[in-house]
C-alpha atoms as a PDB file:
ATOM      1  CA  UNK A   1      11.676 -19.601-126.187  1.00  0.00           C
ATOM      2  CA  UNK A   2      14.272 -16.676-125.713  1.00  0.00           C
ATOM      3  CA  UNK A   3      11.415 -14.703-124.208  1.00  0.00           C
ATOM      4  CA  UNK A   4      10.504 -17.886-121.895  1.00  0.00           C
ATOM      5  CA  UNK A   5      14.070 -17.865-120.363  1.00  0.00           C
ATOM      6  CA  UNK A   6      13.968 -14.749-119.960  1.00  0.00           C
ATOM      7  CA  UNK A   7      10.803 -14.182-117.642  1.00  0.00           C
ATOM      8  CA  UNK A   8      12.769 -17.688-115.783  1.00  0.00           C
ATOM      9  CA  UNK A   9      15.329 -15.293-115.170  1.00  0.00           C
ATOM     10  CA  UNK A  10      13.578 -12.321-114.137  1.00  0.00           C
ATOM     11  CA  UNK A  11      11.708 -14.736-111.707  1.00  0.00           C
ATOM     12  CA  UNK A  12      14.618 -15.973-110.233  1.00  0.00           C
ATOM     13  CA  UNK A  13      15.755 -12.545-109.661  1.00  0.00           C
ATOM     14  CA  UNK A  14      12.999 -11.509-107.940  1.00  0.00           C
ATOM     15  CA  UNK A  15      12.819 -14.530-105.571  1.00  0.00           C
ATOM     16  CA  UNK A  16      15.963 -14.132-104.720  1.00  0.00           C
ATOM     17  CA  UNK A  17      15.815 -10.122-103.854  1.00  0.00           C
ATOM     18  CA  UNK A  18      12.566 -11.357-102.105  1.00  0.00           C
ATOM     19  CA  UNK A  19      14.806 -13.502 -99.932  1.00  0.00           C
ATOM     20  CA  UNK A  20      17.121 -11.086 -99.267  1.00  0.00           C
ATOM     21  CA  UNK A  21      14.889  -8.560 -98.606  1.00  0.00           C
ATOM     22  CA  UNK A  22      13.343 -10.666 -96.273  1.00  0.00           C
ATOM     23  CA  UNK A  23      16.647 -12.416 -94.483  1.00  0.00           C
ATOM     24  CA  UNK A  24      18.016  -8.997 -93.511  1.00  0.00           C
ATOM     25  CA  UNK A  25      14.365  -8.109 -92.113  1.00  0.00           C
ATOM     26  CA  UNK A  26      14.253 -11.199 -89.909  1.00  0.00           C
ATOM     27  CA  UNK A  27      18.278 -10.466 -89.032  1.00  0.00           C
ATOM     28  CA  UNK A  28      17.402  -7.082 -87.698  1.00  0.00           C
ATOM     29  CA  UNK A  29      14.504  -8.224 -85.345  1.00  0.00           C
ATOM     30  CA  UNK A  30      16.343 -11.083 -83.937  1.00  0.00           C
ATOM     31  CA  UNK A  31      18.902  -8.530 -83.293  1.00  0.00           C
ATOM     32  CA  UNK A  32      16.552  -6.170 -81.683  1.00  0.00           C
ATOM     33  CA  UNK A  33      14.964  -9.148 -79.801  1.00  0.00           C
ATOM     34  CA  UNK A  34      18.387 -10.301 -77.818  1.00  0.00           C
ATOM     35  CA  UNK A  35      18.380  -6.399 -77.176  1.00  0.00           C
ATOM     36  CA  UNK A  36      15.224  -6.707 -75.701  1.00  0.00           C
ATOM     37  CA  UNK A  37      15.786 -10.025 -73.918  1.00  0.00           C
ATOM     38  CA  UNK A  38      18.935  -9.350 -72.833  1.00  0.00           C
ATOM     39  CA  UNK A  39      17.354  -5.929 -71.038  1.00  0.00           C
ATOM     40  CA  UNK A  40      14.888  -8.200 -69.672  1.00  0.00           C
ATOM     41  CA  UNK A  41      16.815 -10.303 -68.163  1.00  0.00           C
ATOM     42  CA  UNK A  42      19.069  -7.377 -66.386  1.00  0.00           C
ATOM     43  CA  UNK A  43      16.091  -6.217 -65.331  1.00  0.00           C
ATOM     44  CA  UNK A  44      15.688  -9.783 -63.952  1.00  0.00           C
ATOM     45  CA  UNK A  45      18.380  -9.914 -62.073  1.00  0.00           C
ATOM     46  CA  UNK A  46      18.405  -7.047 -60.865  1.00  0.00           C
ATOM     47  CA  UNK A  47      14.959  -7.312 -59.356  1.00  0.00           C
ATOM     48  CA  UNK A  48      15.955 -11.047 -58.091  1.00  0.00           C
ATOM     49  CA  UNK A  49      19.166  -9.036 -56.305  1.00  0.00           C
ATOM     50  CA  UNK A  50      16.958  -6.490 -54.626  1.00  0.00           C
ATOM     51  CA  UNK A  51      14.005  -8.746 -54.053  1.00  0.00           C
ATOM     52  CA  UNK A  52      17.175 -11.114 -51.966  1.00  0.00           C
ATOM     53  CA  UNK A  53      17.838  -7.977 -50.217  1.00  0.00           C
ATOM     54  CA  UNK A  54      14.585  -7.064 -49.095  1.00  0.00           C
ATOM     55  CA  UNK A  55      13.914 -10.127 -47.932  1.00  0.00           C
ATOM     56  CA  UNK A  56      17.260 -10.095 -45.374  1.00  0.00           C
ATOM     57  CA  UNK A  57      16.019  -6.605 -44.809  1.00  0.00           C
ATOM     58  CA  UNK A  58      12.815  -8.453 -43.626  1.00  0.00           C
ATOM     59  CA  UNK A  59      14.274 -11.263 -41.356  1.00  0.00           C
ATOM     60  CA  UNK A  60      16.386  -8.446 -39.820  1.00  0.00           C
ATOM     61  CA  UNK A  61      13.339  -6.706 -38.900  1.00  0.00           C
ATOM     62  CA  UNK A  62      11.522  -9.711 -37.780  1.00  0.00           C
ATOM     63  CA  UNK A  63      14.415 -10.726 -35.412  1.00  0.00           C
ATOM     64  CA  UNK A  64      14.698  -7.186 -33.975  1.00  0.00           C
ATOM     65  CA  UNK A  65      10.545  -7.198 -33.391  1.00  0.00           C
ATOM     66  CA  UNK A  66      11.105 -10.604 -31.808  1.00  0.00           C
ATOM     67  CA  UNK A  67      14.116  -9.744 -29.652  1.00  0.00           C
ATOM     68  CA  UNK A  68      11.700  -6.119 -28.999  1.00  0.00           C
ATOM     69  CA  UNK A  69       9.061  -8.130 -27.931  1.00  0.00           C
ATOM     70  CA  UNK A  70      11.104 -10.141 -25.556  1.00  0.00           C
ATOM     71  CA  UNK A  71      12.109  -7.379 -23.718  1.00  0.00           C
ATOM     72  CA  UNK A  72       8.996  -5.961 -23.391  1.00  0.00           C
ATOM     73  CA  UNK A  73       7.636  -9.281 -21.883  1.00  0.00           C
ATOM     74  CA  UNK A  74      10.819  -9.074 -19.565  1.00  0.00           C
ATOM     75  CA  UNK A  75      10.110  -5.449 -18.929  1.00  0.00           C
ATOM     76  CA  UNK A  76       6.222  -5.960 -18.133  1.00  0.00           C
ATOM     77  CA  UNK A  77       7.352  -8.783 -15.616  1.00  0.00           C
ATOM     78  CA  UNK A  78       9.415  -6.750 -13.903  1.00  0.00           C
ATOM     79  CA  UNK A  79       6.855  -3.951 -13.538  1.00  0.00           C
ATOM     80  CA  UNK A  80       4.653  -6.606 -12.342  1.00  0.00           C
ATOM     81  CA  UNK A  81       6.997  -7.762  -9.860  1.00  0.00           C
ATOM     82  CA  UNK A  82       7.558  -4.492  -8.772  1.00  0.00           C
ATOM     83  CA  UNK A  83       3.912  -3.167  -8.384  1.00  0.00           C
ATOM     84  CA  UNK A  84       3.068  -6.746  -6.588  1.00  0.00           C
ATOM     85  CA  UNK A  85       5.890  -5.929  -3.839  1.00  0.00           C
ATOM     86  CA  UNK A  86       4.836  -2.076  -4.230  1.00  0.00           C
ATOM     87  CA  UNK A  87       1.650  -3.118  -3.159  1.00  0.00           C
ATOM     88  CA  UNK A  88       3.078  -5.358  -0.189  1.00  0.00           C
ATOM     89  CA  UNK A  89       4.451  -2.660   1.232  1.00  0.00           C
ATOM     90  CA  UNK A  90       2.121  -0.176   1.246  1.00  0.00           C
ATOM     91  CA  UNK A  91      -0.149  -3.282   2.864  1.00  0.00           C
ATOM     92  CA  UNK A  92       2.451  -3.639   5.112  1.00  0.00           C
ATOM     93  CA  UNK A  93       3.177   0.837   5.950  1.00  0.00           C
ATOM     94  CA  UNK A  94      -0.455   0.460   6.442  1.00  0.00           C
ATOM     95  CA  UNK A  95      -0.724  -1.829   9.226  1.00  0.00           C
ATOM     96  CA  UNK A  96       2.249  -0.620  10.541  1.00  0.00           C
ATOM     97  CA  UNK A  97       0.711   2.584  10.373  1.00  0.00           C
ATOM     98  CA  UNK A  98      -2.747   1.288  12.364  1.00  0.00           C
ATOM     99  CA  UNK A  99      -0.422  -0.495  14.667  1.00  0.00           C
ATOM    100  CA  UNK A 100       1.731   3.092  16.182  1.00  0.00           C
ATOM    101  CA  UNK A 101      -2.335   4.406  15.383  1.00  0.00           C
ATOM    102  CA  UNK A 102      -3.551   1.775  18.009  1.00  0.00           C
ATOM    103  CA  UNK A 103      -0.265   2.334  20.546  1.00  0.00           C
ATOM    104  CA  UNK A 104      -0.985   6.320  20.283  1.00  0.00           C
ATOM    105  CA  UNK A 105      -4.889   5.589  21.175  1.00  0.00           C
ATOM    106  CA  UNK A 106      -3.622   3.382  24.181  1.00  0.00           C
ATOM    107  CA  UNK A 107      -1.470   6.341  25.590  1.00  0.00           C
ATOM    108  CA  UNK A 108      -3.854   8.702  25.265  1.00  0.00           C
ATOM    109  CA  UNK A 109      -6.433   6.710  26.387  1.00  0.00           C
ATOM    110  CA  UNK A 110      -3.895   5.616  29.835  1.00  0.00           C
ATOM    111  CA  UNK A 111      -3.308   9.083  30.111  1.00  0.00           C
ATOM    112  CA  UNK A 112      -6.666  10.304  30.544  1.00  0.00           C
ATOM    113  CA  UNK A 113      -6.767   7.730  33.293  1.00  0.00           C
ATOM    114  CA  UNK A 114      -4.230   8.595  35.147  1.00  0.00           C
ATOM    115  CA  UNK A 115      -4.646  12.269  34.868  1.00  0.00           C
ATOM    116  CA  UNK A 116      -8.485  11.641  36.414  1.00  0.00           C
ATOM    117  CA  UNK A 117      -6.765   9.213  39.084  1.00  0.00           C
ATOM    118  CA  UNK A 118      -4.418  12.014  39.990  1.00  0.00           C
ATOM    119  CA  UNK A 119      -6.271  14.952  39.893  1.00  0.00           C
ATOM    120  CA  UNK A 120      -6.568  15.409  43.538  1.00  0.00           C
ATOM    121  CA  UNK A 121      -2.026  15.969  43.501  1.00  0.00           C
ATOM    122  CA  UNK A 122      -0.950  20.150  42.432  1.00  0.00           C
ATOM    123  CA  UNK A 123       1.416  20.927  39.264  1.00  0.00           C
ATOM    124  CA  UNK A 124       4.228  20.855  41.881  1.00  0.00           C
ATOM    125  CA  UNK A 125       4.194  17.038  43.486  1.00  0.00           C
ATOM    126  CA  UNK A 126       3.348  15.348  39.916  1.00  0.00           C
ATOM    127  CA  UNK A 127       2.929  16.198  36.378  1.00  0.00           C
ATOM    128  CA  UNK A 128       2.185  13.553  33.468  1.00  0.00           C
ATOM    129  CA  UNK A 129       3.251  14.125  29.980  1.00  0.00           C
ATOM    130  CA  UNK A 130       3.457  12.017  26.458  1.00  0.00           C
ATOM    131  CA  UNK A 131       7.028  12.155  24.411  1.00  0.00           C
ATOM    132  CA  UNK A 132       7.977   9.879  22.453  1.00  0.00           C
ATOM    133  CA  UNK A 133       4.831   7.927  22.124  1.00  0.00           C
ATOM    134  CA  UNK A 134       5.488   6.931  26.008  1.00  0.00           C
ATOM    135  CA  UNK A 135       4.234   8.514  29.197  1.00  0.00           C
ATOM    136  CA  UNK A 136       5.798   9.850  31.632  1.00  0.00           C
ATOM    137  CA  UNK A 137       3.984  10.199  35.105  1.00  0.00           C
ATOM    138  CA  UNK A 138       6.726  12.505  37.095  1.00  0.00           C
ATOM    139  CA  UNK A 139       6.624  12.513  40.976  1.00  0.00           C
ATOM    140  CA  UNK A 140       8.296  15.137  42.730  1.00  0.00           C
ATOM    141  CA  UNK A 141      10.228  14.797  45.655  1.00  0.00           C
ATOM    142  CA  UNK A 142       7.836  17.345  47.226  1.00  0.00           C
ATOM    143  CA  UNK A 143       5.397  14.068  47.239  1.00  0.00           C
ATOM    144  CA  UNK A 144       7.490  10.974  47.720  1.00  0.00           C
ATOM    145  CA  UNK A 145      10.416  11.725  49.985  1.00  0.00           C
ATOM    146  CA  UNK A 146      11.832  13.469  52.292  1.00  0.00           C
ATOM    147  CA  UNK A 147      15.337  15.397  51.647  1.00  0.00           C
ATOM    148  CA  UNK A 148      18.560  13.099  51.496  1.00  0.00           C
ATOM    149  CA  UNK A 149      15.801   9.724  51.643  1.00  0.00           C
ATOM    150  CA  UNK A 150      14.611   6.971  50.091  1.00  0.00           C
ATOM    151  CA  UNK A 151      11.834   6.277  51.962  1.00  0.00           C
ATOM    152  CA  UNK A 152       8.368   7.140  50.228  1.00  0.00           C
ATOM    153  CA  UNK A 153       6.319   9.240  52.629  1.00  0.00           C
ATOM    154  CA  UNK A 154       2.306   8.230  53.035  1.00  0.00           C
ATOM    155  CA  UNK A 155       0.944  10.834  50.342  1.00  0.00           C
ATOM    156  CA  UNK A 156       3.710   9.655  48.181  1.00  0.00           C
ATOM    157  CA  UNK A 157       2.067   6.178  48.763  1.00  0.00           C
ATOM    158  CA  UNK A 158      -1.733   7.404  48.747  1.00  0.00           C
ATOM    159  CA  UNK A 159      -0.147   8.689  44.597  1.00  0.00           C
ATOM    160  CA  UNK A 160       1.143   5.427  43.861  1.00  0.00           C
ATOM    161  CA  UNK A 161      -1.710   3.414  44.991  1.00  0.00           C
ATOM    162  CA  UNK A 162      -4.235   5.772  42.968  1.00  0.00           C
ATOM    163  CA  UNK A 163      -1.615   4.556  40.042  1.00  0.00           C
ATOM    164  CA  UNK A 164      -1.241   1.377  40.775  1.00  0.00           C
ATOM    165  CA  UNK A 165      -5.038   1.205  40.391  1.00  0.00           C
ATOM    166  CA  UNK A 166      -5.388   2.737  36.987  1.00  0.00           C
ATOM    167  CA  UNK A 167      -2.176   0.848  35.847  1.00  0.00           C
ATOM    168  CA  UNK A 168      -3.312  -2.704  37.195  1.00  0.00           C
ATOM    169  CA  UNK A 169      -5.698  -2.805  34.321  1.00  0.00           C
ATOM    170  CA  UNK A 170      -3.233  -2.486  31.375  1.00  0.00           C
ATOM    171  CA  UNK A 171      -0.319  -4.168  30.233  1.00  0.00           C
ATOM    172  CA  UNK A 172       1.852  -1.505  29.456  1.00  0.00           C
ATOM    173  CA  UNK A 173       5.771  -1.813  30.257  1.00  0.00           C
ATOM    174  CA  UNK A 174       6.776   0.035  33.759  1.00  0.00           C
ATOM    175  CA  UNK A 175      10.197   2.094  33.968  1.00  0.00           C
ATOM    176  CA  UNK A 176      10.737   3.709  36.992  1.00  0.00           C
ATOM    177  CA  UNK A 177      13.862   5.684  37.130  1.00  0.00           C
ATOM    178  CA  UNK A 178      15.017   8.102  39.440  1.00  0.00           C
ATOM    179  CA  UNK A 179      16.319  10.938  39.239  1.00  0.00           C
ATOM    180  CA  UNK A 180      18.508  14.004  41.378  1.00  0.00           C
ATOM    181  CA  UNK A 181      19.634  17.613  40.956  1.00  0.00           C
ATOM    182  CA  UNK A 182      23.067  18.081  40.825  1.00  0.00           C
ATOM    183  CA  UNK A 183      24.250  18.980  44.785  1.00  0.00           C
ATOM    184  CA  UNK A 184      26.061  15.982  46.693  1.00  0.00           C
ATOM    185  CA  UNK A 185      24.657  14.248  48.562  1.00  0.00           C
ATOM    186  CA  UNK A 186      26.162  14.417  52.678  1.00  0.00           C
ATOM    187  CA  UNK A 187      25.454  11.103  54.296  1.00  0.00           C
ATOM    188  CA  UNK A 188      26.095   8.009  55.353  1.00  0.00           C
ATOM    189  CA  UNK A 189      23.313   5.949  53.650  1.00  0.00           C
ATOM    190  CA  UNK A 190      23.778   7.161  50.053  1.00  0.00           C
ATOM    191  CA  UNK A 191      27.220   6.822  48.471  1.00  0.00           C
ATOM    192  CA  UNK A 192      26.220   9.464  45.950  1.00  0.00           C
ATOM    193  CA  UNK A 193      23.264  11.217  43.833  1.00  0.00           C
ATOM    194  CA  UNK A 194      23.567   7.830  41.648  1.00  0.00           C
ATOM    195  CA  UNK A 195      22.966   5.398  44.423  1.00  0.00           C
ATOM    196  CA  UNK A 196      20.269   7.995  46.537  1.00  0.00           C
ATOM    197  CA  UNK A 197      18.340   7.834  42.796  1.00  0.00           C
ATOM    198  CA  UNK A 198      18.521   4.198  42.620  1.00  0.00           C
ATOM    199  CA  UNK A 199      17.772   3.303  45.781  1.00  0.00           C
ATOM    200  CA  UNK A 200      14.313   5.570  45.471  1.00  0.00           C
ATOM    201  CA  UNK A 201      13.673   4.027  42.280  1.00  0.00           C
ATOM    202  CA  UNK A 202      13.463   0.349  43.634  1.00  0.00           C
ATOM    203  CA  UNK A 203      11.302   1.634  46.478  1.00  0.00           C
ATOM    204  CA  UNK A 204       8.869   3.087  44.278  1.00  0.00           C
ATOM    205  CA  UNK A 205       8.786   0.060  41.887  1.00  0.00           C
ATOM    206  CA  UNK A 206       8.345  -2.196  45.553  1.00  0.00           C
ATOM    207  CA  UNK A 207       4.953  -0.144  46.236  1.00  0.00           C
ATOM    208  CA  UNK A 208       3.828  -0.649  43.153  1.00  0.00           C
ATOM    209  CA  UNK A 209       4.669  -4.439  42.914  1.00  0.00           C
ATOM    210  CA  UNK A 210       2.515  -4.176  46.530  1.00  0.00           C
ATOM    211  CA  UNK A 211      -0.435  -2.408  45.227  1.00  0.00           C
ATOM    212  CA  UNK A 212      -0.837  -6.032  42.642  1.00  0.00           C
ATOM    213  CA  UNK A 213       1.451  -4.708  39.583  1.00  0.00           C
ATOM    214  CA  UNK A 214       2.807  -7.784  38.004  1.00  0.00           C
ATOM    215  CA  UNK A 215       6.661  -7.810  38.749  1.00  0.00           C
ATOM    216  CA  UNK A 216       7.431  -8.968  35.060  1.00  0.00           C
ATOM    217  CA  UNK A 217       6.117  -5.403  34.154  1.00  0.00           C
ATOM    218  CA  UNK A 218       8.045  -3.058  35.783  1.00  0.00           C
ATOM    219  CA  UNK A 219      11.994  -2.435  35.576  1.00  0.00           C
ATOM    220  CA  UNK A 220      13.935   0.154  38.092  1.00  0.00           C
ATOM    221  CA  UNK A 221      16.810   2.564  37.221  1.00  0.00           C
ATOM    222  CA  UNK A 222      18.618   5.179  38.775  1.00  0.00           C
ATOM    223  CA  UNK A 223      19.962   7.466  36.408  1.00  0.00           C
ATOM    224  CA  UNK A 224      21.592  10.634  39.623  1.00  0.00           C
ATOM    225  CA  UNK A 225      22.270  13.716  38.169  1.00  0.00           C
ATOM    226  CA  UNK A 226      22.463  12.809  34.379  1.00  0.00           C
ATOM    227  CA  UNK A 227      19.256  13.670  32.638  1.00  0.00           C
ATOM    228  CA  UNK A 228      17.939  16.875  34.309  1.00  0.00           C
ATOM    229  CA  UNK A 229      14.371  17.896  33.323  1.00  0.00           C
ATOM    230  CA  UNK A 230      15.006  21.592  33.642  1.00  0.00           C
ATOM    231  CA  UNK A 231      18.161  23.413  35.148  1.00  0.00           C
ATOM    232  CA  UNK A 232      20.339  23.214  37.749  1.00  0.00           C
ATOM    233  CA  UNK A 233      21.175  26.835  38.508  1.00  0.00           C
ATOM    234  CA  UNK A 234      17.745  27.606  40.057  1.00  0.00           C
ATOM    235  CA  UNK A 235      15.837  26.500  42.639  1.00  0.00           C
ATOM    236  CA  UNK A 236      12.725  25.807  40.748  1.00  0.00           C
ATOM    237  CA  UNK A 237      14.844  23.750  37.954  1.00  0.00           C
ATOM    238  CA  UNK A 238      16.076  21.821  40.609  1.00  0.00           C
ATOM    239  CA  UNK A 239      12.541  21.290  42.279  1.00  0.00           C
ATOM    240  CA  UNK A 240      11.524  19.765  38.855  1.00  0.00           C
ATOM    241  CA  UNK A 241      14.973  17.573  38.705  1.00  0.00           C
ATOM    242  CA  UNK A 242      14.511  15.959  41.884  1.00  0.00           C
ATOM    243  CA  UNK A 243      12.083  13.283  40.683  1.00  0.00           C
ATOM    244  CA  UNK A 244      10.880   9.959  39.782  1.00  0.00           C
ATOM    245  CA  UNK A 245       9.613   9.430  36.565  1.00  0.00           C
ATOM    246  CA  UNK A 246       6.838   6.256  36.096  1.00  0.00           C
ATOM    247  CA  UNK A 247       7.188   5.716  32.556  1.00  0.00           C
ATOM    248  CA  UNK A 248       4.774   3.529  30.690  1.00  0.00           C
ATOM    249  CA  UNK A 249       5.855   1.923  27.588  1.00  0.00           C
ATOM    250  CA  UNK A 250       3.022   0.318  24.950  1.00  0.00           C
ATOM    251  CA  UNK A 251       3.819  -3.463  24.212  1.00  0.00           C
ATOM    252  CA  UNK A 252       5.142  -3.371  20.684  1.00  0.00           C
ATOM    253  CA  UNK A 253       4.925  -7.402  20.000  1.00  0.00           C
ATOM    254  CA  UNK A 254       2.683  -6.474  17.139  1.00  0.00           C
ATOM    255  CA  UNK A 255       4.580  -3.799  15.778  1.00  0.00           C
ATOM    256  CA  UNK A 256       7.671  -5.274  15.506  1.00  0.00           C
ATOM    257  CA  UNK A 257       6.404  -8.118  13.752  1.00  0.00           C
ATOM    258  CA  UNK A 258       5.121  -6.123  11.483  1.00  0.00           C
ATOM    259  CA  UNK A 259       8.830  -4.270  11.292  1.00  0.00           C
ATOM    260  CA  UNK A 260      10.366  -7.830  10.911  1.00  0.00           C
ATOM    261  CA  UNK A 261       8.013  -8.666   8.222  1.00  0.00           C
ATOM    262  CA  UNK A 262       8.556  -4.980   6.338  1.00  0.00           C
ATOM    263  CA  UNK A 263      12.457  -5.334   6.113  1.00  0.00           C
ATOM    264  CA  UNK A 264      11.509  -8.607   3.727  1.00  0.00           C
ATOM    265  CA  UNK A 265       9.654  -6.207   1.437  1.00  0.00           C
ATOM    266  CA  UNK A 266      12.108  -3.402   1.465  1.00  0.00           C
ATOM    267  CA  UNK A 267       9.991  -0.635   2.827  1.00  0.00           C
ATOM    268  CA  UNK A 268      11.972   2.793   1.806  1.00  0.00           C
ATOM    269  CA  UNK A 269      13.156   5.263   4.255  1.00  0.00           C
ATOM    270  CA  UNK A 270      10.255   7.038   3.865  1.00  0.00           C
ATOM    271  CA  UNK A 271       8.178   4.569   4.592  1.00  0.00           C
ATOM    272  CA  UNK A 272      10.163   4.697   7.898  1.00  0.00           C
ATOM    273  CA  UNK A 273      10.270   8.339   8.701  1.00  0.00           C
ATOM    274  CA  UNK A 274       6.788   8.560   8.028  1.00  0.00           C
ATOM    275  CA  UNK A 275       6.088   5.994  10.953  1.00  0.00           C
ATOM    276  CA  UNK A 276       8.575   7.369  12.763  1.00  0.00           C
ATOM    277  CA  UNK A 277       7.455  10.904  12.737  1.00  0.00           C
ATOM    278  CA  UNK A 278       3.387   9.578  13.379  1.00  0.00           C
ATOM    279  CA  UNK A 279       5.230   7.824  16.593  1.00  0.00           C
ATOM    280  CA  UNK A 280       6.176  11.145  18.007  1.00  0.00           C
ATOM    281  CA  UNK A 281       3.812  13.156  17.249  1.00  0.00           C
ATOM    282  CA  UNK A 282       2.583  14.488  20.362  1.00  0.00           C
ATOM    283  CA  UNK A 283       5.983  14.978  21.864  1.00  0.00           C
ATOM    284  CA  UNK A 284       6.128  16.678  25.527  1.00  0.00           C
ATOM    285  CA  UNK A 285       2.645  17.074  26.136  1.00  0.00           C
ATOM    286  CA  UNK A 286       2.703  18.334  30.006  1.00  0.00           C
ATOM    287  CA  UNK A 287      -0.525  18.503  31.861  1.00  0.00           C
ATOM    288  CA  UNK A 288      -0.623  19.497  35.873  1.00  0.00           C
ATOM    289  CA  UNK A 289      -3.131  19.559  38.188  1.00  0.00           C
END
């Protein structure tokens, strides 16, 4: 019995250690494990808190792509816009451009005419020239009038008629203006150089309205002693200034359409000079016979 009780007790001893044992096992991992979770969940967090952040870090750059984009969409309109009216206007340098093309080719083409008309005249009764994209048929008074007169003498009028016959066939604009040296005039018909230049000038432009050139064409000017061709302080400079010049101006209907039209695009200045420059580019061309 004594020996019974006391393997009960040694039992219960044991079991109890066992538990013991065992309790402060279980204590220590449980421990451990909050460690653990509680790492876990920092870890959590803190991968929630930058995950958050990338995201905004994403919308950020998605709003800046988007606001990008619509600029670049603005951006490519514009260039459209711009190569659309680019385009207009060269169209619209290039017709300009054919148009002075077509006047020059008119000029020349007038001048030729009139210089085989005139042939039969010498370097000092006429001389024809281009400036300006115009030309300038220039009569001395050595052909047209006597000295101090107005009235054209018969080879002056044999010259215009030959003209009037190559200039009947276009439609060219007609300036006739007159022109004197610089010495007074002494008599009683002519008030001064001014009114002696006129008065020649209206004469002339009366042949030529004669000889079948449409009135509506033609406008006379006397401009005296103010635009000299060559000098006054010699005899042969004013031979040359004595004169009256038969201008003939190309119709520019066309072309300043085509101007009108070009200041709605915005052509650049050197657009303009460019046309400018092709207008003049046979300035002073003299030819005498």
């Amino acid at each position: 019995m004594y020996i019974m009780k006391k393997l009960l007790v040694r039992t219960a001893l044991l079991v109890v250690s066992i538990f013991f044992v065992t309790s402060c096992v279980s204590s220590r991992k449980y421990s451990a494990a909050l460690e653990e979770s509680k790492k876990y969940k920092d870890q959590l967090a803190a991968s929630e808190s930058k995950n958050s952040a990338l995201e905004k870090s994403k919308d950020d750059i998605e709003h800046q792509l988007s606001s990008a984009n619509d600029q670049l969409q603005q951006k490519q309109k514009e260039l459209d816009d711009n190569s659309r009216e680019l385009m207009q206007d060269q169209n619209t340098l290039n017709d300009l451009q054919r148009a002075v093309k077509l006047e020059q080719n008119e000029v020349s083409s007038i001048r030729q005419e009139v210089c085989d008309a005139l042939k039969c005249f010498t370097p000092d009764e006429l001389s024809v020239k281009e400036r300006d994209g115009e030309l300038y048929v220039s009569m001395y008074d050595k052909l047209l009038f006597p000295t101090g007169s107005a009235v054209v003498n018969e080879r002056g009028k044999k010259a215009l008629k030959m003209l009037s016959d190559v200039l009947v066939k276009d439609n060219m604009q007609i300036m006739v203006e007159g022109h004197t040296d610089n010495v007074p005039i002494h008599n009683n018909m002519f008030a001064d150089n001014w009114d002696l230049s006129a008065k020649r000038a209206t004469n002339v432009t009366r042949l030529l309205i004669t000889d079948k050139i449409a009135p509506q064409r033609i406008v006379a000017a006397g401009k005296g002693k103010y635009h000299p061709f060559d000098s006054n302080d010699t005899d042969q400079g004013r031979k040359f200034n004595r004169r009256t010049d038969i201008v003939l101006v190309p119709r520019l209907d066309n072309l300043y359409s085509l101007i009108n039209q070009g200041n709605t695009l915005n052509l650049n200045p050197v657009s303009s000079n460019t046309i400018n420059n092709n207008s003049k580019s046979n300035t002073l061309k003299k030819v005498s016979y």
